[in-house]
N, C-alpha and C. Protein backbone atom coordinates (compact mmCIF):
# COMPACT_ATOMS: atom_id res chain seq x y z
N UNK A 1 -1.79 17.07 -41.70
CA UNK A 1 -3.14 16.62 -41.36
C UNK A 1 -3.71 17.48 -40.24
N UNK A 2 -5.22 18.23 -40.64
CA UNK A 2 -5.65 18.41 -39.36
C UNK A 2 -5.60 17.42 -38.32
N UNK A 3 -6.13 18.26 -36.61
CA UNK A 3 -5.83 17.36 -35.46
C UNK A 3 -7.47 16.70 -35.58
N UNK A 4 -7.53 15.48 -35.32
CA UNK A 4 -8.78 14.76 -35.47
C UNK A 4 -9.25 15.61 -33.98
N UNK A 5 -10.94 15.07 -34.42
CA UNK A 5 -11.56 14.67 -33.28
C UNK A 5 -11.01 13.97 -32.28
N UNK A 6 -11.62 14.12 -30.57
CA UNK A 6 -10.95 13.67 -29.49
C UNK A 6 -11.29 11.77 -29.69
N UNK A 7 -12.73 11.68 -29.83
CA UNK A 7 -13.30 10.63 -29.69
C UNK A 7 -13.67 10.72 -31.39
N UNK A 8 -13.20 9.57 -32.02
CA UNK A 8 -13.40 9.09 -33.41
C UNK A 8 -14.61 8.12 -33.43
N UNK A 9 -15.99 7.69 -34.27
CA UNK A 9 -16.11 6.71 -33.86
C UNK A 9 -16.63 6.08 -32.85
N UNK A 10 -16.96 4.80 -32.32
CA UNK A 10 -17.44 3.99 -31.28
C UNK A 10 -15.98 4.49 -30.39
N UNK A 11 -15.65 4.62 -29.17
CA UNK A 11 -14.68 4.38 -28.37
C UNK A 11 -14.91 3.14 -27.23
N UNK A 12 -13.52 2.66 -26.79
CA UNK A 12 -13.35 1.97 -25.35
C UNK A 12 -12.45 2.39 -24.68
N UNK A 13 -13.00 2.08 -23.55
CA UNK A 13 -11.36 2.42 -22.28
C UNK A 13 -10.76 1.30 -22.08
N UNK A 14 -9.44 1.31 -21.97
CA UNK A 14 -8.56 0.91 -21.62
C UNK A 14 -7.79 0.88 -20.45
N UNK A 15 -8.59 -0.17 -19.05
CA UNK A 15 -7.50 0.09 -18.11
C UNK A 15 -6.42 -1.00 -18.29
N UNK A 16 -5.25 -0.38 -17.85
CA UNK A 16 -4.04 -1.24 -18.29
C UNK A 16 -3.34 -1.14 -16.99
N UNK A 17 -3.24 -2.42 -16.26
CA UNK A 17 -2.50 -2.63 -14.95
C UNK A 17 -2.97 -1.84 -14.06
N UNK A 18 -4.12 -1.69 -13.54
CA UNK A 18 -4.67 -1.05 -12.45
C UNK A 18 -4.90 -2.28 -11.45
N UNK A 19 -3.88 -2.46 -11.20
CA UNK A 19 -4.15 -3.87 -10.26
C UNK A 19 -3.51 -3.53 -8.67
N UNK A 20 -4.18 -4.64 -7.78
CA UNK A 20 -3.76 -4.09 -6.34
C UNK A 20 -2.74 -3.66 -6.13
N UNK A 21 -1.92 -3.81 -6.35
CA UNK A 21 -0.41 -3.24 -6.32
C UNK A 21 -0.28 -1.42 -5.83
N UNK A 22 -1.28 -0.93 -6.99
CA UNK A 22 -1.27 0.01 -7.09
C UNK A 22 -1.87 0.78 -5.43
N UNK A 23 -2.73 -0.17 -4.84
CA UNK A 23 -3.24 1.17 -3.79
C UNK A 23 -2.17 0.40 -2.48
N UNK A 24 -1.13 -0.33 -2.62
CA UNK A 24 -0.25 -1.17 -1.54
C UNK A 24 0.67 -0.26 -1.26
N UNK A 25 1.45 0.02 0.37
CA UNK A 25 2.55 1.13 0.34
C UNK A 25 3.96 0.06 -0.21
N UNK A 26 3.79 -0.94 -0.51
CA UNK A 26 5.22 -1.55 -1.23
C UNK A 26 4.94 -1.67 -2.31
N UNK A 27 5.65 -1.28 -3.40
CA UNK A 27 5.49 -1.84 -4.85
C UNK A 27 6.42 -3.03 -5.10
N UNK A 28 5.79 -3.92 -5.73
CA UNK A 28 6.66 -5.23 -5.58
C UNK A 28 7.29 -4.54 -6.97
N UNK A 29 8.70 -4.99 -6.88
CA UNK A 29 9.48 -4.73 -8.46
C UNK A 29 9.83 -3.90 -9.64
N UNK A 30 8.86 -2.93 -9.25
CA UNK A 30 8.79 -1.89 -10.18
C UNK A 30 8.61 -0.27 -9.35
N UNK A 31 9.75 0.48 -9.63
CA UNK A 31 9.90 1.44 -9.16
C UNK A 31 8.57 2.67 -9.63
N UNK A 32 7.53 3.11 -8.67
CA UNK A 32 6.73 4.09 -9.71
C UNK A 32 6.70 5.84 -8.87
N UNK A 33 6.69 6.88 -9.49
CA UNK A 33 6.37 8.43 -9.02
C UNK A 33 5.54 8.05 -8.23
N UNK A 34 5.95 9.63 -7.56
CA UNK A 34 5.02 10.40 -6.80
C UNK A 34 3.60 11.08 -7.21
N UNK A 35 2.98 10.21 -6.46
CA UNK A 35 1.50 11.00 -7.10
C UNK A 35 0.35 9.21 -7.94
N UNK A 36 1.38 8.76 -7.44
CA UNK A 36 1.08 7.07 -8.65
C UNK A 36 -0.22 6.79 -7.90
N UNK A 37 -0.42 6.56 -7.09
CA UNK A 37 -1.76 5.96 -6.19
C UNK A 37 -2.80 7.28 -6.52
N UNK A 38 -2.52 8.45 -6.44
CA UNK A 38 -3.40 9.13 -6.92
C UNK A 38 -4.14 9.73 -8.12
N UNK A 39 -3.04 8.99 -9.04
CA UNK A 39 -3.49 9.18 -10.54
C UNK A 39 -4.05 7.84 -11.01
N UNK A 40 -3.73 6.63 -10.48
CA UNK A 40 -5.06 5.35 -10.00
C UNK A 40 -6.18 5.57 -9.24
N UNK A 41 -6.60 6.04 -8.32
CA UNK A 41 -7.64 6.65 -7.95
C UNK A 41 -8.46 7.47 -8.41
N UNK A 42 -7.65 8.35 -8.96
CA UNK A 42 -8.63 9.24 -10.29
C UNK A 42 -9.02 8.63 -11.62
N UNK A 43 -8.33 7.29 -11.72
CA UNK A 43 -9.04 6.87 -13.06
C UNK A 43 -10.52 6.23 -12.46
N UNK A 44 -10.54 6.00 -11.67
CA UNK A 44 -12.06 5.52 -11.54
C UNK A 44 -13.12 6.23 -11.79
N UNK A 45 -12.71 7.59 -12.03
CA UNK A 45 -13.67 8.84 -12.22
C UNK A 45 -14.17 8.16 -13.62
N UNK A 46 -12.96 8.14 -14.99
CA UNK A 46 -13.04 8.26 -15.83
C UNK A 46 -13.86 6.64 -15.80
N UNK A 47 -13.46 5.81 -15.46
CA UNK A 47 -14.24 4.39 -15.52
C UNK A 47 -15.79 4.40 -15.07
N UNK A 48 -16.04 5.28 -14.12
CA UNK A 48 -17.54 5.65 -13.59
C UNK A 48 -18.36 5.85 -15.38
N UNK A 49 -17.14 7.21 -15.57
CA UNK A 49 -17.98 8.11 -17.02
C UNK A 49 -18.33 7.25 -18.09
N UNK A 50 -17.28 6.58 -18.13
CA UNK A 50 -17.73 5.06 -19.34
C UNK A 50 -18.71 4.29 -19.00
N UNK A 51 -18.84 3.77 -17.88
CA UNK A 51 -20.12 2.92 -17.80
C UNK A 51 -21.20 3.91 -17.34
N UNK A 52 -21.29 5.42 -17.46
CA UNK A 52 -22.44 5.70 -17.55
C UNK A 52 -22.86 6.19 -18.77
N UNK A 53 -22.04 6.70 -19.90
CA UNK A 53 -22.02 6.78 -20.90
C UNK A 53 -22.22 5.75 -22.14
N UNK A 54 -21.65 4.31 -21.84
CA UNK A 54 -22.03 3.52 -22.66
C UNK A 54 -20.62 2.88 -22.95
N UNK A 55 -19.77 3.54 -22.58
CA UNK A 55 -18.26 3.25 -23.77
C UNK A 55 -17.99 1.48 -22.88
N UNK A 56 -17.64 0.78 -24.04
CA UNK A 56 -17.52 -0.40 -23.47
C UNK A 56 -15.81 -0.30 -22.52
N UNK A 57 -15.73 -0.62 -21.13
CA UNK A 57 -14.56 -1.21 -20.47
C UNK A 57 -13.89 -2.58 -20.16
N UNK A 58 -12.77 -2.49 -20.39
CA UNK A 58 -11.39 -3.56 -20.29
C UNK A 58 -10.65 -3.24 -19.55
N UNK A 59 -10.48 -4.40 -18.72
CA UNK A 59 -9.35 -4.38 -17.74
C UNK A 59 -8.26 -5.39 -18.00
N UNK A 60 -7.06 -4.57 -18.24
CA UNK A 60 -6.38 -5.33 -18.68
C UNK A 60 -5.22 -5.99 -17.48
N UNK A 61 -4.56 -7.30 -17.46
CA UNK A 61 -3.73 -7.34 -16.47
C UNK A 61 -2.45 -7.95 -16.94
N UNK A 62 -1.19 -7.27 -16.32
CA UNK A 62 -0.18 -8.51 -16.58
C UNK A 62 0.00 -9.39 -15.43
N UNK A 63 -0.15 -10.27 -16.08
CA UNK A 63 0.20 -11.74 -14.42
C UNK A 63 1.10 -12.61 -15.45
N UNK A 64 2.16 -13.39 -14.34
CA UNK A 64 3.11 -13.67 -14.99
C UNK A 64 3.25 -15.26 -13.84
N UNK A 65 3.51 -16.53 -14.51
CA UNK A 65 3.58 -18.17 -13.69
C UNK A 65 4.36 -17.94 -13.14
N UNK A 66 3.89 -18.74 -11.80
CA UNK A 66 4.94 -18.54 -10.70
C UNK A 66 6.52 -19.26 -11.33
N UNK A 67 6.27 -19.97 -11.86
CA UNK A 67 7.23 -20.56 -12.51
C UNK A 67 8.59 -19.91 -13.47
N UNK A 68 8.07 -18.40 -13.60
CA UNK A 68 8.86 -17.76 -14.59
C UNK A 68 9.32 -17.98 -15.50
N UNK A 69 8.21 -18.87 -16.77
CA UNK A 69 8.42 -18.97 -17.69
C UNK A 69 8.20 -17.98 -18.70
N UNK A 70 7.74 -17.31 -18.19
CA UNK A 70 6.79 -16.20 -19.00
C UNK A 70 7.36 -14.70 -19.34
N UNK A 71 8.44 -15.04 -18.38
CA UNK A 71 8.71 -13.38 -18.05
C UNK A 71 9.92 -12.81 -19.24
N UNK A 72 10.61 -13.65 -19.76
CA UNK A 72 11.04 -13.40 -20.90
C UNK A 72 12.52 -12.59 -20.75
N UNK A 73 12.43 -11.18 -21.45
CA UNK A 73 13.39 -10.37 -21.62
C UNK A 73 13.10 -8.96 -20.39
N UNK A 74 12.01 -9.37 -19.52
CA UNK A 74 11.31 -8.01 -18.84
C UNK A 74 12.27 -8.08 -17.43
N UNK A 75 13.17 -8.99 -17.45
CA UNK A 75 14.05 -9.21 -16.06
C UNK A 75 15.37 -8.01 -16.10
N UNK A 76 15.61 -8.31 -17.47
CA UNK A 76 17.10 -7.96 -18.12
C UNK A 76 17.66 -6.12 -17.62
N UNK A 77 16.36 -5.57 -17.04
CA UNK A 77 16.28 -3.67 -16.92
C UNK A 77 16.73 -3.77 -15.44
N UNK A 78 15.72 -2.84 -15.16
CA UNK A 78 15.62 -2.20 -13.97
C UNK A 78 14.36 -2.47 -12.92
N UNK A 79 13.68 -3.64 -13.75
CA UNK A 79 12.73 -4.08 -13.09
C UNK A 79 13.02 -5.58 -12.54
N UNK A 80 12.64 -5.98 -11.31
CA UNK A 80 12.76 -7.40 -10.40
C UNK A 80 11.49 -8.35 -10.54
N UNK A 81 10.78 -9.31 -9.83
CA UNK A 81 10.61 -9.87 -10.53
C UNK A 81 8.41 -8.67 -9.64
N UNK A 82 7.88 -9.16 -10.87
CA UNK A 82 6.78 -8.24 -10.64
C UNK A 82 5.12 -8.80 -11.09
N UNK A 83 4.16 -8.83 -10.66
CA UNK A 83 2.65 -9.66 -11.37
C UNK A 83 2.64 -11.07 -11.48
N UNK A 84 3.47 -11.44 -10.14
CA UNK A 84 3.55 -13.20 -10.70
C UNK A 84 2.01 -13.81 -9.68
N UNK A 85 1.53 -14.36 -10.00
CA UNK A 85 0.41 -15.39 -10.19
C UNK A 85 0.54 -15.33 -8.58
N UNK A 86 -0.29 -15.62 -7.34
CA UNK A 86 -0.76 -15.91 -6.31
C UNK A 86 -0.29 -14.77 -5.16
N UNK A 87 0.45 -13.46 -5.62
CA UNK A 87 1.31 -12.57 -4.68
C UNK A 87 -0.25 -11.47 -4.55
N UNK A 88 -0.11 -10.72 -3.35
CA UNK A 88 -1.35 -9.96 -3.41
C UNK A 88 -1.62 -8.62 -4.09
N UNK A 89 -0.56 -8.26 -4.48
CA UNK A 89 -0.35 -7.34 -5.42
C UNK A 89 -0.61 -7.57 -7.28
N UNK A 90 -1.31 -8.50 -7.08
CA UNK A 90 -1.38 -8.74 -8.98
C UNK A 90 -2.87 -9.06 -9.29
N UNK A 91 -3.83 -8.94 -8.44
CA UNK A 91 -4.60 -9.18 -8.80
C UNK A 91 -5.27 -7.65 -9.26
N UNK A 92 -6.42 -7.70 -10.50
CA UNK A 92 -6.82 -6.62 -10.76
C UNK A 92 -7.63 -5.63 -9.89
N UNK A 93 -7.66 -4.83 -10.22
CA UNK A 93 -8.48 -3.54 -8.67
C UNK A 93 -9.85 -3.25 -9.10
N UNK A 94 -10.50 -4.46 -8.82
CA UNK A 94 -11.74 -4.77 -9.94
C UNK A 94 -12.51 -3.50 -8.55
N UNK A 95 -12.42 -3.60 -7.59
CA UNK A 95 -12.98 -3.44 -6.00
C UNK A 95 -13.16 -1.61 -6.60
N UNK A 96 -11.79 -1.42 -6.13
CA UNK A 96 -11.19 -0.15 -5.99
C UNK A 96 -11.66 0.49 -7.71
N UNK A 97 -11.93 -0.23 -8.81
CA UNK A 97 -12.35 0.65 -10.42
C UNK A 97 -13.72 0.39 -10.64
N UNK A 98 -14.66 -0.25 -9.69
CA UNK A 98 -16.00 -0.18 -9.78
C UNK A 98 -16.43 -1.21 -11.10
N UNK A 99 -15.77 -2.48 -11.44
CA UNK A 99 -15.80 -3.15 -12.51
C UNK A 99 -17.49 -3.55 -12.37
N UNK A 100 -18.00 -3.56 -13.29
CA UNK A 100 -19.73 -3.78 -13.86
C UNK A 100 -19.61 -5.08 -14.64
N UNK A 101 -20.59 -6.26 -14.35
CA UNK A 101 -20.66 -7.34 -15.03
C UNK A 101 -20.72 -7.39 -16.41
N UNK A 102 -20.83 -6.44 -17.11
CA UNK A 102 -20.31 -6.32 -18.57
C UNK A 102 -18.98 -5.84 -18.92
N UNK A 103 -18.10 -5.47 -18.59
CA UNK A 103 -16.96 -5.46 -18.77
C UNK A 103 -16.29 -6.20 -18.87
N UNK A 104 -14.90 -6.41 -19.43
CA UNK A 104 -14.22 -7.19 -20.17
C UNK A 104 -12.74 -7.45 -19.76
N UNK A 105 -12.35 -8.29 -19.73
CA UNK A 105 -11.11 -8.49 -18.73
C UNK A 105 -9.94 -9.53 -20.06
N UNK A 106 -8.49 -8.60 -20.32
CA UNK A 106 -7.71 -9.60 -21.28
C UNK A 106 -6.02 -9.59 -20.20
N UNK A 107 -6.08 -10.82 -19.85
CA UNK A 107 -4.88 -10.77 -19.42
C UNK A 107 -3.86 -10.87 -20.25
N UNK A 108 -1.92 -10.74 -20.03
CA UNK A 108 -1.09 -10.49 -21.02
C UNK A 108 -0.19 -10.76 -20.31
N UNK A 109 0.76 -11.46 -20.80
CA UNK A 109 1.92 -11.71 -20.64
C UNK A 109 3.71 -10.90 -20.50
N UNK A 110 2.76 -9.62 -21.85
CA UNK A 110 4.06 -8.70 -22.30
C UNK A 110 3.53 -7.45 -21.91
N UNK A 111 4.26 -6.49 -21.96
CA UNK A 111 4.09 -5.18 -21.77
C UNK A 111 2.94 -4.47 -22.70
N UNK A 112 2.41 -4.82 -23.85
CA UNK A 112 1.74 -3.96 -24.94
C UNK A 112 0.46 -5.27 -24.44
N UNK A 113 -0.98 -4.51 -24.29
CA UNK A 113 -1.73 -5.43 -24.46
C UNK A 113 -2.13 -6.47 -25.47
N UNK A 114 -1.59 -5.79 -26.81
CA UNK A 114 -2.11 -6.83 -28.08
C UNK A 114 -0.77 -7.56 -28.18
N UNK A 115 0.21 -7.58 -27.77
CA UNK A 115 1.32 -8.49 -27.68
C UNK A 115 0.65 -10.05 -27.27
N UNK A 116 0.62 -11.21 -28.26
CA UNK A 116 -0.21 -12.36 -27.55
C UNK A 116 -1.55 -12.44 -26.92
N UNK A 117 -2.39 -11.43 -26.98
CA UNK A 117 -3.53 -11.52 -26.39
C UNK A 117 -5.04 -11.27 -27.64
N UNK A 118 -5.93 -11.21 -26.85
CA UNK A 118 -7.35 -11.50 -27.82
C UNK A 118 -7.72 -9.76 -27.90
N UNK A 119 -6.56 -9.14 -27.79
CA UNK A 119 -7.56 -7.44 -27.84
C UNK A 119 -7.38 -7.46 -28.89
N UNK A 120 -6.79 -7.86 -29.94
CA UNK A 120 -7.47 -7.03 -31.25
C UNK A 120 -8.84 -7.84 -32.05
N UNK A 121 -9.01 -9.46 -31.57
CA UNK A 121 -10.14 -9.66 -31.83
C UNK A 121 -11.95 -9.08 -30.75
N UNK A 122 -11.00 -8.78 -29.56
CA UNK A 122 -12.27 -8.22 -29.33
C UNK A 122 -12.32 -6.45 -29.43
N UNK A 123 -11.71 -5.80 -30.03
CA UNK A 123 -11.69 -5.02 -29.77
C UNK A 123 -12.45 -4.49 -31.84
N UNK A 124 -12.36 -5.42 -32.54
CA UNK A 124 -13.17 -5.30 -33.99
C UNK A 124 -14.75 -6.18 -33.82
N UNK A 125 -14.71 -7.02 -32.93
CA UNK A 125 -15.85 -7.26 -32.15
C UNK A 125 -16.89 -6.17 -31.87
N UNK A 126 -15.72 -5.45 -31.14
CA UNK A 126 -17.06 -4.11 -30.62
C UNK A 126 -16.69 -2.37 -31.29
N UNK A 127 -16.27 -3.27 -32.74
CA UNK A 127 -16.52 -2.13 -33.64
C UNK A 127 -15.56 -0.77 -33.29
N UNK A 128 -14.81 -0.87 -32.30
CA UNK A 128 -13.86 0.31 -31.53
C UNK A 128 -12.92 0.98 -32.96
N UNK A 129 -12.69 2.56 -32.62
CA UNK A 129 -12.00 2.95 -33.54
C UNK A 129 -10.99 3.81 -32.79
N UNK A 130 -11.58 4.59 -31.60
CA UNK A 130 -10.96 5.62 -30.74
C UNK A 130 -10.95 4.49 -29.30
N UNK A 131 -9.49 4.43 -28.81
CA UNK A 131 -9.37 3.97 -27.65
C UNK A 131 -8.57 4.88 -26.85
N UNK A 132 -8.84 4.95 -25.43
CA UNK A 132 -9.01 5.54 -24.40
C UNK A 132 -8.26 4.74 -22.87
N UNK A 133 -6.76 5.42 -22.95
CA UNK A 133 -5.90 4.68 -22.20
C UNK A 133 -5.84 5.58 -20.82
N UNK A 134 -6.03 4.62 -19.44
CA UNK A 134 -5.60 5.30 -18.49
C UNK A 134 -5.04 3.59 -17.80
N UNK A 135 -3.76 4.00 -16.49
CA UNK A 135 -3.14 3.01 -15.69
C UNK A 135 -1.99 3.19 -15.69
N UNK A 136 -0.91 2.43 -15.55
CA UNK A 136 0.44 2.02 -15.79
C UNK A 136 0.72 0.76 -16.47
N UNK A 137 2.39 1.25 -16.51
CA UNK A 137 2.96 2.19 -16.20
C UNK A 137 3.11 3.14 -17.65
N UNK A 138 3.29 4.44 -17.24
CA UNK A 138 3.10 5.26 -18.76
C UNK A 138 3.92 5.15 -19.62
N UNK A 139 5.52 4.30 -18.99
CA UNK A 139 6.50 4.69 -20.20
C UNK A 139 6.62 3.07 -20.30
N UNK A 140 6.23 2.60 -19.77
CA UNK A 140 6.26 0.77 -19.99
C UNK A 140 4.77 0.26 -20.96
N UNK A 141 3.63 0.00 -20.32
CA UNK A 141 2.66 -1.28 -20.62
C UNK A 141 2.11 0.09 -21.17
N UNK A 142 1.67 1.60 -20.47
CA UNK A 142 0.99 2.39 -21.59
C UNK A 142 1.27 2.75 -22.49
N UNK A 143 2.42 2.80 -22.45
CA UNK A 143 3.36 3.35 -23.67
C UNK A 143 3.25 2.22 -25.32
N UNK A 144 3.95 1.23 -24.81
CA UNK A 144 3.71 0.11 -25.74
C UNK A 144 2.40 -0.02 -26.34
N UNK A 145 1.69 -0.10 -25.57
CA UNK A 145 -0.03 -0.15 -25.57
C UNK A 145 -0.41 0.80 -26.58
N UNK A 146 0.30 1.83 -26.46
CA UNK A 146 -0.16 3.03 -27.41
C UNK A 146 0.19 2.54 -28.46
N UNK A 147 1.20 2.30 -28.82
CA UNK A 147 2.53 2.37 -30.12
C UNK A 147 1.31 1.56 -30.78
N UNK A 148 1.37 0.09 -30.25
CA UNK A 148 0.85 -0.80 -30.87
C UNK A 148 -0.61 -0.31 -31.57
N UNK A 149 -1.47 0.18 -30.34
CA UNK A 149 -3.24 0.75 -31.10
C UNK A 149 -2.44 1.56 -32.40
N UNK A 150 -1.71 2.62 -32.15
CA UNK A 150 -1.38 3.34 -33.50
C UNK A 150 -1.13 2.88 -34.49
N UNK A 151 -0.20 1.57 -34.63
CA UNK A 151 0.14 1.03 -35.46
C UNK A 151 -0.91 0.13 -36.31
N UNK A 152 -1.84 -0.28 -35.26
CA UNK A 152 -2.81 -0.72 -35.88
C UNK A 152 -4.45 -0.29 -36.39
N UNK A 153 -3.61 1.36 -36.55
CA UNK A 153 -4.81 2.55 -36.92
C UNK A 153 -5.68 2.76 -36.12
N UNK A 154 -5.33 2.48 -34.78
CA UNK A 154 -6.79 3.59 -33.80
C UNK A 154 -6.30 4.92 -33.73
N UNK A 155 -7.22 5.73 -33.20
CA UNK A 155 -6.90 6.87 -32.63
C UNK A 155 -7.20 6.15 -31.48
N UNK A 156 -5.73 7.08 -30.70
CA UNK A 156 -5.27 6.46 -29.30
C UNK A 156 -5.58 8.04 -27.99
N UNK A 157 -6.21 7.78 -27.21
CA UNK A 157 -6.07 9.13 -26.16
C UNK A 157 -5.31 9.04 -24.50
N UNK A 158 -4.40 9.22 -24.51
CA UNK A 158 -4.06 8.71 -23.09
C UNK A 158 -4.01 9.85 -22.31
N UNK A 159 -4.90 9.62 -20.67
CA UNK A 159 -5.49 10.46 -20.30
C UNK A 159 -4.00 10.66 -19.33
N UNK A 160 -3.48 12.07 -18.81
CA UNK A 160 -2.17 11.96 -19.01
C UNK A 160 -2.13 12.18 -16.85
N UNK A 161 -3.74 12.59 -16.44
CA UNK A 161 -3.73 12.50 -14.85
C UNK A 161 -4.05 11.15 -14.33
N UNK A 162 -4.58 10.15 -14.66
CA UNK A 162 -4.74 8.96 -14.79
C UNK A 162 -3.91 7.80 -15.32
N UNK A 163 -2.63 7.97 -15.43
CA UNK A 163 -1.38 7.04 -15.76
C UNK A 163 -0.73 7.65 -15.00
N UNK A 164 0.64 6.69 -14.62
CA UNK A 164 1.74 6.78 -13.73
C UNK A 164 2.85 6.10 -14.09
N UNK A 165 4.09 6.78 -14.00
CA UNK A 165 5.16 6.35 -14.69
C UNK A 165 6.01 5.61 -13.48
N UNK A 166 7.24 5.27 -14.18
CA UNK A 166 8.13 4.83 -13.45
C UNK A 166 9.42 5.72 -12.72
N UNK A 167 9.19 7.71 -13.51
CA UNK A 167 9.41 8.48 -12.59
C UNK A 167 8.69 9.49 -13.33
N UNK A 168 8.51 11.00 -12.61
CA UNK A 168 8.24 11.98 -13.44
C UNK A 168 8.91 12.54 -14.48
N UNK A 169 10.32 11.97 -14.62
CA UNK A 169 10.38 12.37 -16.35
C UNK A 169 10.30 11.26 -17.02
N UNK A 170 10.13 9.71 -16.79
CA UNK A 170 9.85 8.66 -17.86
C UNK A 170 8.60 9.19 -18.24
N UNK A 171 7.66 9.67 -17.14
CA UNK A 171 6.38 9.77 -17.18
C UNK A 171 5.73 10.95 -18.01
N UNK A 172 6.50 11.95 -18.01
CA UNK A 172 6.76 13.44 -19.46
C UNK A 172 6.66 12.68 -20.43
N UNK A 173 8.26 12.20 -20.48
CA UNK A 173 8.67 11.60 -21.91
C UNK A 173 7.69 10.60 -22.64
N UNK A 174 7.20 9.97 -22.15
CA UNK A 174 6.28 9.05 -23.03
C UNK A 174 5.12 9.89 -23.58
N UNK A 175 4.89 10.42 -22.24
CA UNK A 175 3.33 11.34 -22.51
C UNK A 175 3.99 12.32 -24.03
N UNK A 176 5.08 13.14 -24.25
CA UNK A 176 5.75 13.38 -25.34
C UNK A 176 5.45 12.51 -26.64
N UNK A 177 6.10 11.65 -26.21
CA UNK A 177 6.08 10.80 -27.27
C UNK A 177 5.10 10.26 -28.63
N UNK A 178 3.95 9.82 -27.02
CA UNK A 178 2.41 9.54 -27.71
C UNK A 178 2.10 10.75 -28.30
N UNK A 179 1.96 12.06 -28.11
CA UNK A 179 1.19 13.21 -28.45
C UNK A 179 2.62 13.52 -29.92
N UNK A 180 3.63 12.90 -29.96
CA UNK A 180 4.32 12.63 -31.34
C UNK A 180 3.41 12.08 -32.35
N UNK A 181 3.13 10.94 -31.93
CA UNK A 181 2.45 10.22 -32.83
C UNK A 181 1.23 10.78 -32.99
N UNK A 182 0.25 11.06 -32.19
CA UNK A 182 -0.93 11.87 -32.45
C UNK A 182 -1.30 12.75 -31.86
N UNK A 183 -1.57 13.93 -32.38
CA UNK A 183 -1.59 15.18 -31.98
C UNK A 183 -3.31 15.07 -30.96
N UNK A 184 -2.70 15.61 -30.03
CA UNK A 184 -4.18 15.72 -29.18
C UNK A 184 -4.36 14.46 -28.65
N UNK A 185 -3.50 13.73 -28.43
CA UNK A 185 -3.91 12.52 -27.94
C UNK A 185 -3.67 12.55 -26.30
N UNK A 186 -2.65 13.30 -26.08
CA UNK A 186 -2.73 13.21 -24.34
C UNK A 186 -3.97 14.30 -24.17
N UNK A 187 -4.68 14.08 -22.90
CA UNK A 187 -5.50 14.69 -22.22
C UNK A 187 -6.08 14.59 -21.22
N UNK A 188 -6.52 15.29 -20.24
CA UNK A 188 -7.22 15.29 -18.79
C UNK A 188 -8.32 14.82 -18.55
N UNK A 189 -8.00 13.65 -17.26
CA UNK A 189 -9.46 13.17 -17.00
C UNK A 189 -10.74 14.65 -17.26
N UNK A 190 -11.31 15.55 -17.07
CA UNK A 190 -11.91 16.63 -16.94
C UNK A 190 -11.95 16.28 -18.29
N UNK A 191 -11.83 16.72 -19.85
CA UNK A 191 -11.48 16.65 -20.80
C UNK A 191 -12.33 15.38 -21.69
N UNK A 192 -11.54 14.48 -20.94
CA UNK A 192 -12.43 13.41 -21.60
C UNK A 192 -13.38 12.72 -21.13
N UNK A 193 -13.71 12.61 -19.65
CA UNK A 193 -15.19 12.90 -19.30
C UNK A 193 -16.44 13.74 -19.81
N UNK A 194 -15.79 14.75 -20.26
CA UNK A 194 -17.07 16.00 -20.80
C UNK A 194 -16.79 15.68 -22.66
N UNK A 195 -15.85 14.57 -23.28
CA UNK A 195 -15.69 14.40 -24.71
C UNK A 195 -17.00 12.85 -24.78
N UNK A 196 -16.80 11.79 -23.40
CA UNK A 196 -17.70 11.39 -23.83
C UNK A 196 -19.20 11.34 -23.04
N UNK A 197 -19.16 12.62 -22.52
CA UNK A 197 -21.05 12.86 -22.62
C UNK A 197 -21.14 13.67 -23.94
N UNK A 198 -20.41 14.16 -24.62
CA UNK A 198 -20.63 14.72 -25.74
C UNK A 198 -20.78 13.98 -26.92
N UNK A 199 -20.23 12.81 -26.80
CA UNK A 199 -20.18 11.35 -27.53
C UNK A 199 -21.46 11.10 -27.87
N UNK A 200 -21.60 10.69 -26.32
CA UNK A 200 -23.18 10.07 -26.33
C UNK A 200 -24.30 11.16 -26.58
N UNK A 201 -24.30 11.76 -26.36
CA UNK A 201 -25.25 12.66 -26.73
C UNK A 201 -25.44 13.09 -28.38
N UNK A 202 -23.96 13.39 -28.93
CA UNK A 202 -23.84 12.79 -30.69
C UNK A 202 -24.69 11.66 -31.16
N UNK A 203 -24.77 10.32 -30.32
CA UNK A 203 -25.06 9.25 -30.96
C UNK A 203 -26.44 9.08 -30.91
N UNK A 204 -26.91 9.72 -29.92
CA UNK A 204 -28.41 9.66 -29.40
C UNK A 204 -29.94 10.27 -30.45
């Protein structure tokens, strides 16, 4: 198969776990690279470009009952306990990603956003075909996140300066992985900022 187009289609972004955590010098539970706070900071670029462009945004979060009923099989690794309900690190970085009263917020329980949650009904809602992943972590919640859109026929783009792994080679390897499944799918904030003013300007 030729390599598709960058942007197929209507697109959305996808932030996935951009939550306070991320700009805190402790990470509760989850070990992440060097460079992690600054490849969260640069997704806001790309979140600016969407809401000036049009592309509808989601913020996605995992929060988990204080109660730990929820948390399942995500204890069993290398991760402690992490996004539980009232800690100051779990709330989303609505502040810090410039969230706009039209945007869209799906919280989740599991690592893949459509695992138990309403993204795939809102996401045929707003007609989406090309989705547009930036956050953490890249080889955990983005990673999954990907598998799943693929599986359920999007074209998937994960912007590869704007995610952060749990080290710099989990953080390769996934980025690998995804661009397995679809060719051209990793790419640079720079990249896909200038794919969707080119979008919009297509649609116009």
């Amino acid at each position: 198969m030729p390599r598709q187009p960058t942007i197929v289609g209507k697109a959305a972004l996808l932030v996935i776990d951009i939550q306070k955590s991320a700009f805190m010098d402790v990470k509760a539970g989850i070990p992440v690279m060097e460079g992690y706070r600054q490849n969260m900071e640069r997704a806001r670029s790309v979140v600016d470009a969407a809401h000036e462009n049009g592309l509808p945004v989601i913020f996605i979060q995992e929060i988990h009952r204080r109660d730990m009923i929820d948390y399942g099989r995500e204890l069993d690794g290398s991760e402690s306990i992490h996004c539980m309900e009232g800690e100051p690190g779990t709330p989303v970085a609505f502040e810090e990603m410039g969230r706009l009263p039209g945007d869209y917020y799906v919280p989740k329980r599991r690592y893949s956003c459509f695992f138990g949650t309403e993204m795939e009904i809102l996401l045929k809602g707003l007609k989406a075909e090309t989705l547009i992943l930036v956050g953490g972590m890249t080889d955990v919640c983005v990673h999954y996140s990907f598998v799943d859109a693929h599986q359920h026929d999007y074209y998937v783009r994960v912007v590869a300066d704007c995610v952060g792994g749990t080290s710099p080679e989990a953080h390769q390897a996934s980025l690998n992985a995804m661009e397995y499944l679809q060719d051209g799918a990793v790419i640079s904030a720079a990249d896909i900022i200038t794919e969707m003013g080119s979008a919009r300007i297509a649609a116009e």
